[in-house]
PDB file of N, CA and C in Angstrom:
ATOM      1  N   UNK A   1      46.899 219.823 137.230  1.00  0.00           N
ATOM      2  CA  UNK A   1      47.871 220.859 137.496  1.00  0.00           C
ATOM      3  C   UNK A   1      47.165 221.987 138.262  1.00  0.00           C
ATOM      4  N   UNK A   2      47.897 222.426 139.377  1.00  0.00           N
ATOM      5  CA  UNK A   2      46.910 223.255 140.213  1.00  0.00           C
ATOM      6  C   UNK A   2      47.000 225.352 139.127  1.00  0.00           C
ATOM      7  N   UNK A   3      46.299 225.527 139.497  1.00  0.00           N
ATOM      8  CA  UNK A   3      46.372 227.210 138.836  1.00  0.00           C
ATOM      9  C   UNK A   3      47.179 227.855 139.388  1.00  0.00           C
ATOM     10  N   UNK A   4      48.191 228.572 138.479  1.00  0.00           N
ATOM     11  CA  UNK A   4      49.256 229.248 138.578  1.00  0.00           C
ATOM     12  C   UNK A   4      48.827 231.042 139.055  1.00  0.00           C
ATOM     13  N   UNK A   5      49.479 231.233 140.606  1.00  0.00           N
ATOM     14  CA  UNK A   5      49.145 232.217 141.280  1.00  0.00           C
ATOM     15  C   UNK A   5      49.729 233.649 140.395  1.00  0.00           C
ATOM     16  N   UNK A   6      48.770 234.733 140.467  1.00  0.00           N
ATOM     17  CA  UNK A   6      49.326 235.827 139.765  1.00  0.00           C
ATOM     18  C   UNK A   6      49.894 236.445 140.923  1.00  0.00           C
ATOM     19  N   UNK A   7      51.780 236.999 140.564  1.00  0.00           N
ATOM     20  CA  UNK A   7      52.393 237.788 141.843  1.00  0.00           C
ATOM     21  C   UNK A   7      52.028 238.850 142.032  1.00  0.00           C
ATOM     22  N   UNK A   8      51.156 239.504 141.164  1.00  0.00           N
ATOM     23  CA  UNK A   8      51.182 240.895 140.996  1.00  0.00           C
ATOM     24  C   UNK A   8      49.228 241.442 141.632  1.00  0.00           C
ATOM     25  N   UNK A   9      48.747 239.813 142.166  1.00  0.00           N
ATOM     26  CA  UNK A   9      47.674 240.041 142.397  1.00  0.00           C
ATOM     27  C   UNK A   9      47.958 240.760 144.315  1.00  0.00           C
ATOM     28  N   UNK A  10      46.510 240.832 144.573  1.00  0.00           N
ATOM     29  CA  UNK A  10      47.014 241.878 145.744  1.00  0.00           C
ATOM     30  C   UNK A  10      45.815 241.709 146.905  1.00  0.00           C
ATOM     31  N   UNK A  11      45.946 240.498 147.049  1.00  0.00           N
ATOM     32  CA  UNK A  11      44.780 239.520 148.044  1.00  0.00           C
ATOM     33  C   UNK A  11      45.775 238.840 148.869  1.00  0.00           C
ATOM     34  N   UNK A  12      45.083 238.225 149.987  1.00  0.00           N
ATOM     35  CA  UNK A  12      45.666 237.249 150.633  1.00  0.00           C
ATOM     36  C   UNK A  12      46.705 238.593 151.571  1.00  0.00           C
ATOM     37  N   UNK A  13      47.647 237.875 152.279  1.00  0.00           N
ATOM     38  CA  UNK A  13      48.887 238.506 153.493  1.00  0.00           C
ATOM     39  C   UNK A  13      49.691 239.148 152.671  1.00  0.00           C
ATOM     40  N   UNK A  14      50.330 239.110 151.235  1.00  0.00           N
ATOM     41  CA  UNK A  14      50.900 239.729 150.530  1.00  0.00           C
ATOM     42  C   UNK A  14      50.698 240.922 150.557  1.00  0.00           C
ATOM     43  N   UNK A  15      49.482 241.300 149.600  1.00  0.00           N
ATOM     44  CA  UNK A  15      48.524 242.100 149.359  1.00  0.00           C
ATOM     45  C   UNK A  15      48.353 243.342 150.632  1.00  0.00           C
ATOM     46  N   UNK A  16      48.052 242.741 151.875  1.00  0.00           N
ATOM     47  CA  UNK A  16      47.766 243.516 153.209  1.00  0.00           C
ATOM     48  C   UNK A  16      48.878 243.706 153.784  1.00  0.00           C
ATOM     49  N   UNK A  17      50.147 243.423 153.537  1.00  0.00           N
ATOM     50  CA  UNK A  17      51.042 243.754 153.543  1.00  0.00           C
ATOM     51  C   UNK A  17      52.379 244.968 153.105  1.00  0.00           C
ATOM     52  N   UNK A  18      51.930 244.664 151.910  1.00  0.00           N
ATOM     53  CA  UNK A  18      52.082 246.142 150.991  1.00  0.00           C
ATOM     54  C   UNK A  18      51.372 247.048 151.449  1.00  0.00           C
ATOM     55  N   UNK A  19      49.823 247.116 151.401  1.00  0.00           N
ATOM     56  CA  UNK A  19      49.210 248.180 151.536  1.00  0.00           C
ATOM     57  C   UNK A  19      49.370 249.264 152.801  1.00  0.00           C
ATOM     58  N   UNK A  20      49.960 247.914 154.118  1.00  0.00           N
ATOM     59  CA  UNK A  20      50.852 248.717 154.794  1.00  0.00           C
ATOM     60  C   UNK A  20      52.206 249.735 154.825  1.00  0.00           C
ATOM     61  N   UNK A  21      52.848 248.997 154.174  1.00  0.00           N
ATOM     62  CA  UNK A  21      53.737 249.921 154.035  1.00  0.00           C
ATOM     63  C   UNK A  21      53.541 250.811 153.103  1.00  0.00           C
ATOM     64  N   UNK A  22      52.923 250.626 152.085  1.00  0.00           N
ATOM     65  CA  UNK A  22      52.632 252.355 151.568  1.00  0.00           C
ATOM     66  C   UNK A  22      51.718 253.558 152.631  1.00  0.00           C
ATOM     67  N   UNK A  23      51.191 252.801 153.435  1.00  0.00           N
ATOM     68  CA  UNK A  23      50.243 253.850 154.391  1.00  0.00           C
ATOM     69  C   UNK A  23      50.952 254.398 155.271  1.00  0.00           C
ATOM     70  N   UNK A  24      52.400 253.383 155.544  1.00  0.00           N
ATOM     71  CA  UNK A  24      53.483 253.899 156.661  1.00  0.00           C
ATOM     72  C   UNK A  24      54.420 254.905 155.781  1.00  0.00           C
ATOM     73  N   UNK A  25      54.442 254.708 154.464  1.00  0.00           N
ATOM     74  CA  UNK A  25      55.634 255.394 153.470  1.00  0.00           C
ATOM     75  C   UNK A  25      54.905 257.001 154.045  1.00  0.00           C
ATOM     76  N   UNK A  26      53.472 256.563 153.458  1.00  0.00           N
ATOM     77  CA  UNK A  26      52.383 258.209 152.896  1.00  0.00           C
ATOM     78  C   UNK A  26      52.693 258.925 154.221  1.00  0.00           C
ATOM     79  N   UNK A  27      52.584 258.015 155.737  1.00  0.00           N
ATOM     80  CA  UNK A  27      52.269 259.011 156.697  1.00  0.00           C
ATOM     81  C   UNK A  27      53.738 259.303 156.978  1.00  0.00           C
ATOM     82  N   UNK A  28      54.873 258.753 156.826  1.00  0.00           N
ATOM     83  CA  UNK A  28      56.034 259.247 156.895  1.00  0.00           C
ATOM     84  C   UNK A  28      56.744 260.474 155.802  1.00  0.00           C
ATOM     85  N   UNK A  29      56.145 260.710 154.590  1.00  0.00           N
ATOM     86  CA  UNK A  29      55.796 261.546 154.057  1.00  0.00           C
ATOM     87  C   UNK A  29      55.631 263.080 154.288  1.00  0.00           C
ATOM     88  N   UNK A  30      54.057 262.618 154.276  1.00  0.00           N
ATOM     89  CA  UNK A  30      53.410 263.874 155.243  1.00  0.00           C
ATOM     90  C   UNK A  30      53.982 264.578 156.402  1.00  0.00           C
ATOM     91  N   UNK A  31      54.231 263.851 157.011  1.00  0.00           N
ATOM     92  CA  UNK A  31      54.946 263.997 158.450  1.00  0.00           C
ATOM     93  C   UNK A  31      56.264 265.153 158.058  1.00  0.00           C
ATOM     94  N   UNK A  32      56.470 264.584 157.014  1.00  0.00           N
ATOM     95  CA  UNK A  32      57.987 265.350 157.200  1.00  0.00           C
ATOM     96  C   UNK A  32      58.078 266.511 156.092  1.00  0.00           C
ATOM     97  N   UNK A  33      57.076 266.699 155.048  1.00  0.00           N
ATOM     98  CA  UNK A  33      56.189 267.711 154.543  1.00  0.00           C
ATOM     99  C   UNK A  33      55.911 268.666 154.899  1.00  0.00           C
ATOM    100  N   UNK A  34      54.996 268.315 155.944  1.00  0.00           N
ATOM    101  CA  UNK A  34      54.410 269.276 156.863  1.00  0.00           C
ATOM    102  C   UNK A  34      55.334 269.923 157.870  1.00  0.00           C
ATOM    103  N   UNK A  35      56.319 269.505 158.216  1.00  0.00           N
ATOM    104  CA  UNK A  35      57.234 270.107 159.073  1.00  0.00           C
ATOM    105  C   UNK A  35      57.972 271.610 158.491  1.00  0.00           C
ATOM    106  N   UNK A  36      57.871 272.512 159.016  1.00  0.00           N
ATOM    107  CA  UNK A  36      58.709 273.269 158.865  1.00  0.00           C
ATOM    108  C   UNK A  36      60.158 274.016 158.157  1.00  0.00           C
ATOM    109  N   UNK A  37      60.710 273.953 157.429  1.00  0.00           N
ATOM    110  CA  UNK A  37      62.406 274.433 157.025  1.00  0.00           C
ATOM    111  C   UNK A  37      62.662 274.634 158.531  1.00  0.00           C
ATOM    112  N   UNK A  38      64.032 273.895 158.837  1.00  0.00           N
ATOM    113  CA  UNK A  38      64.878 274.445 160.076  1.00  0.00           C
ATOM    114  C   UNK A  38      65.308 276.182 159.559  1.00  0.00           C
ATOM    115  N   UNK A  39      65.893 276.903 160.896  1.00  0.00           N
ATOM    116  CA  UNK A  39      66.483 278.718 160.231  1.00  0.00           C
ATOM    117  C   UNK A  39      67.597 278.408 159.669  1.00  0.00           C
ATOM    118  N   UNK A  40      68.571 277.346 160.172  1.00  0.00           N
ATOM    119  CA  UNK A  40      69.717 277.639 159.154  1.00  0.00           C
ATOM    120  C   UNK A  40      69.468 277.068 157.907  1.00  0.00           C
ATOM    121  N   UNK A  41      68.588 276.177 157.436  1.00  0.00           N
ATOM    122  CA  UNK A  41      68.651 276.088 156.054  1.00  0.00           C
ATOM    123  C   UNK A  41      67.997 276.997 155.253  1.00  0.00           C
ATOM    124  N   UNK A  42      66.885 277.363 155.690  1.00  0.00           N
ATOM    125  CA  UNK A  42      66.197 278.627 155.277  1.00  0.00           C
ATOM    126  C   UNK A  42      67.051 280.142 154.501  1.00  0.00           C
ATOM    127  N   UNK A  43      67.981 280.073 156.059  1.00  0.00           N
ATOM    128  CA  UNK A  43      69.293 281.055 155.766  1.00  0.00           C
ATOM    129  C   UNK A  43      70.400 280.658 154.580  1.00  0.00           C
ATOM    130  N   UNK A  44      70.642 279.423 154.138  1.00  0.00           N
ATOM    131  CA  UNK A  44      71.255 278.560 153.446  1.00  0.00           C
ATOM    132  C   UNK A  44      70.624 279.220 152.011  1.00  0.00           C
ATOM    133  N   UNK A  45      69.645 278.655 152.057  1.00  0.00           N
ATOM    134  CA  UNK A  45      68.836 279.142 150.628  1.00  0.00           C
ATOM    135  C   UNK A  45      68.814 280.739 150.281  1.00  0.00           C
ATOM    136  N   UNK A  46      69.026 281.197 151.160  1.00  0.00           N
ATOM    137  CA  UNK A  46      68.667 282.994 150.970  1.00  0.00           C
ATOM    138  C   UNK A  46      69.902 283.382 150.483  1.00  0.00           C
ATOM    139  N   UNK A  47      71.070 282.464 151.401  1.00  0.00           N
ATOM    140  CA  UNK A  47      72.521 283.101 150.839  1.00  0.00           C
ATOM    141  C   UNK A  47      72.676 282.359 149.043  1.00  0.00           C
ATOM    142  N   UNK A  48      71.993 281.555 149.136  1.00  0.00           N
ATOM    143  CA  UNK A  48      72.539 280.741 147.422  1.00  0.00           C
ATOM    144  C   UNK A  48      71.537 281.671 146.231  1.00  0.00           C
ATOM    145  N   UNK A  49      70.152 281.840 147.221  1.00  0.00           N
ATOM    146  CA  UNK A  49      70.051 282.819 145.846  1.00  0.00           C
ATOM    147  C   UNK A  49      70.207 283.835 145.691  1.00  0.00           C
ATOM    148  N   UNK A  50      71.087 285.012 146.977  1.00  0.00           N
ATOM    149  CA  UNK A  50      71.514 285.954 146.592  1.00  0.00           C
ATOM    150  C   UNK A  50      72.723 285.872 145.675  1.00  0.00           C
ATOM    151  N   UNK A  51      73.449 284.572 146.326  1.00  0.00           N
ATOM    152  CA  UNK A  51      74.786 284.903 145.101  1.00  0.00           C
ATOM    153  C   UNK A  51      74.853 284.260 143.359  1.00  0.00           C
ATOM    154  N   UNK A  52      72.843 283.609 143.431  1.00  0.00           N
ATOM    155  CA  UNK A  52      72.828 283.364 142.111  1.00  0.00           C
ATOM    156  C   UNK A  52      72.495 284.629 141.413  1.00  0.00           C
ATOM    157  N   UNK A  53      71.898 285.225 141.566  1.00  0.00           N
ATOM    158  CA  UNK A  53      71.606 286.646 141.323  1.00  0.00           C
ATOM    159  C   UNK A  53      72.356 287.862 141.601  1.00  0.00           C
ATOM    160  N   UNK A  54      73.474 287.512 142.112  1.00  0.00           N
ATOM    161  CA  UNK A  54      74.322 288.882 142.048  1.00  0.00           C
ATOM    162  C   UNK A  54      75.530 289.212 140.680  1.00  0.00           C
TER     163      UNK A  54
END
C-alpha cells in the first residue's frame, strides 16, 4: 500500500503555490494600507463624529 499523502503538508507545487498567494494577499494589503484616506471620506468621518458627540 503506497503512503498516504498529508494535505496539510506544504512541499511539492501545492505548497509553492499557496505561499504565493499569501505574498500576493500581504502585498495587496500593504498596498492599500499604506495609501492614504480619500478627503471625502475623511470629511465623512469628521461629520459622524461630530454628530456622535453632539
Amino acid at each position: 500500500m503506497p503512503p498516504r499523502r498529508d494535505p496539510q503538508a506544504k512541499t511539492g507545487r501545492q505548497g509553492a503555490g499557496k505561499q504565493g498567494w499569501a505574498d500576493g494577499l500581504r502585498k495587496l494589503y500593504d498596498g492599500v494600507v499604506s495609501e492614504p484616506l480619500p478627503d471625502s471620506f475623511e470629511d465623512l468621518l469628521k461629520r459622524l463624529d461630530k454628530e456622535g458627540n453632539g
